[in-house]
Protein backbone atom coordinates (compact mmCIF):
# COMPACT_ATOMS: atom_id res chain seq x y z
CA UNK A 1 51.04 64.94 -58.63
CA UNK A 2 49.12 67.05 -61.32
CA UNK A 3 45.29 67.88 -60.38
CA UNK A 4 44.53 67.75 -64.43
CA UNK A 5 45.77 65.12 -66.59
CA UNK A 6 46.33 65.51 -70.15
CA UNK A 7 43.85 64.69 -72.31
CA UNK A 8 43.29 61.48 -74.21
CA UNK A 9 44.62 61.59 -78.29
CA UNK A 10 42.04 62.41 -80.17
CA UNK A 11 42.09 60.81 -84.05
CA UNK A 12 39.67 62.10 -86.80
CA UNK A 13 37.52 59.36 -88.54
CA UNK A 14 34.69 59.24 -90.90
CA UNK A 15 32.18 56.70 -90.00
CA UNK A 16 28.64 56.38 -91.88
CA UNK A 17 26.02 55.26 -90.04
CA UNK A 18 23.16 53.77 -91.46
CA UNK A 19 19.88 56.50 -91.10
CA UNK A 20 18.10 54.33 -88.50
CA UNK A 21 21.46 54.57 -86.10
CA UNK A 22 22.24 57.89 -87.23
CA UNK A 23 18.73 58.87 -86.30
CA UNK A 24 19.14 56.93 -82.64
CA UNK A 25 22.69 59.01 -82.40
CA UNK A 26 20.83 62.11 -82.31
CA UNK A 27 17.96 61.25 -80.45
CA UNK A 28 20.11 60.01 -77.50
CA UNK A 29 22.32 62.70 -77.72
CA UNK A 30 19.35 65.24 -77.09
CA UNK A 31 18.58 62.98 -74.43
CA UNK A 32 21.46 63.06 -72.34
CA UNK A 33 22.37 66.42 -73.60
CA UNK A 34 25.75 65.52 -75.18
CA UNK A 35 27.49 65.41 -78.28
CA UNK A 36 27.65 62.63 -80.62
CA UNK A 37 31.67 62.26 -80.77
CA UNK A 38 30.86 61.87 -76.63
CA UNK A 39 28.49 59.07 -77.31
CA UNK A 40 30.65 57.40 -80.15
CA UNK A 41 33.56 57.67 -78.10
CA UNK A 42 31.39 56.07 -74.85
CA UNK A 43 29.57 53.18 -76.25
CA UNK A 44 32.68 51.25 -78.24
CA UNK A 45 34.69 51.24 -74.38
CA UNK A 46 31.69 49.97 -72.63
CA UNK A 47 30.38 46.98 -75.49
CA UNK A 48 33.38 44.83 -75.38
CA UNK A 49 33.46 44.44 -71.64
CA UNK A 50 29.85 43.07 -72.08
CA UNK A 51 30.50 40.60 -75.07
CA UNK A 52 32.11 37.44 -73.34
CA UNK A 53 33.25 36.01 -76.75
CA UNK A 54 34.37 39.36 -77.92
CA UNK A 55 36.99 38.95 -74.05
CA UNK A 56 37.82 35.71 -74.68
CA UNK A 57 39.06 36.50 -79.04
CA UNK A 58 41.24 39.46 -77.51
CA UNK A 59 42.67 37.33 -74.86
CA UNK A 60 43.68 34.84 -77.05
CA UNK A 61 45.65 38.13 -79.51
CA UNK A 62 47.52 39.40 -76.99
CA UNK A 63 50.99 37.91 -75.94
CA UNK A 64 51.56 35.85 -73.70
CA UNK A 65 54.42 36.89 -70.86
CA UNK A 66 57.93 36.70 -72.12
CA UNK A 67 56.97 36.40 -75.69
CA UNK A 68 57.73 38.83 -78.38
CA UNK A 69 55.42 40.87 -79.55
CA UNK A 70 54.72 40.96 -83.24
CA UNK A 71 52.81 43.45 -85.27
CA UNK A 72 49.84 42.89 -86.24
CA UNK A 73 47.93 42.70 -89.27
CA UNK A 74 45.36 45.67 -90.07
CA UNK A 75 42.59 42.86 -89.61
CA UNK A 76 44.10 41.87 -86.30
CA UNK A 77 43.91 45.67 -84.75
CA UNK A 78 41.34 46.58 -82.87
C-alpha cells in the first residue's frame, strides 16, 4: 500500500465573485493563512452536507440500484 496517494484532478475555472465575497475570500484567506483555490475548493465539499434539501434533490438524481444510468443534462450536473 502506497504512503502518498495521487493527487486529486485539478480543472481550471473562471469564477467572478461579486466584490463583497471577493473581498471576504481574501480576508479569510489571510486569516487562515491559505490560498484562495484552498478555500474555494474547501467550502463547496463542506455546504452541501449542511443543506438538508440540497441531500434530499441529489438523492432523488442519482439511480436507483439495478437501473441504468443515463447522462445527464448540463443543468442536472453538479
Amino acid at each position: 500500500m502506497a504512503f502518498i496517494t495521487a493527487p486529486p484532478v485539478s480543472v481550471e475555472r473562471c469564477l467572478q465573485p461579486e466584490k463583497p465575497v471577493s473581498d471576504l475570500l481574501d480576508q479569510y484567506c489571510r486569516f487562515v493563512g491559505c490560498t484562495a483555490d484552498y478555500v474555494a475548493n474547501f467550502a463547496p465539499g463542506k455546504m452541501p452536507a449542511r443543506n438538508a434539501e440540497y441531500r434530499k434533490w441529489k438523492a432523488s438524481q442519482e439511480p436507483t440500484k439495478g437501473q441504468a444510468t443515463g447522462s445527464l443534462s448540463a443543468a442536472g450536473k453538479v
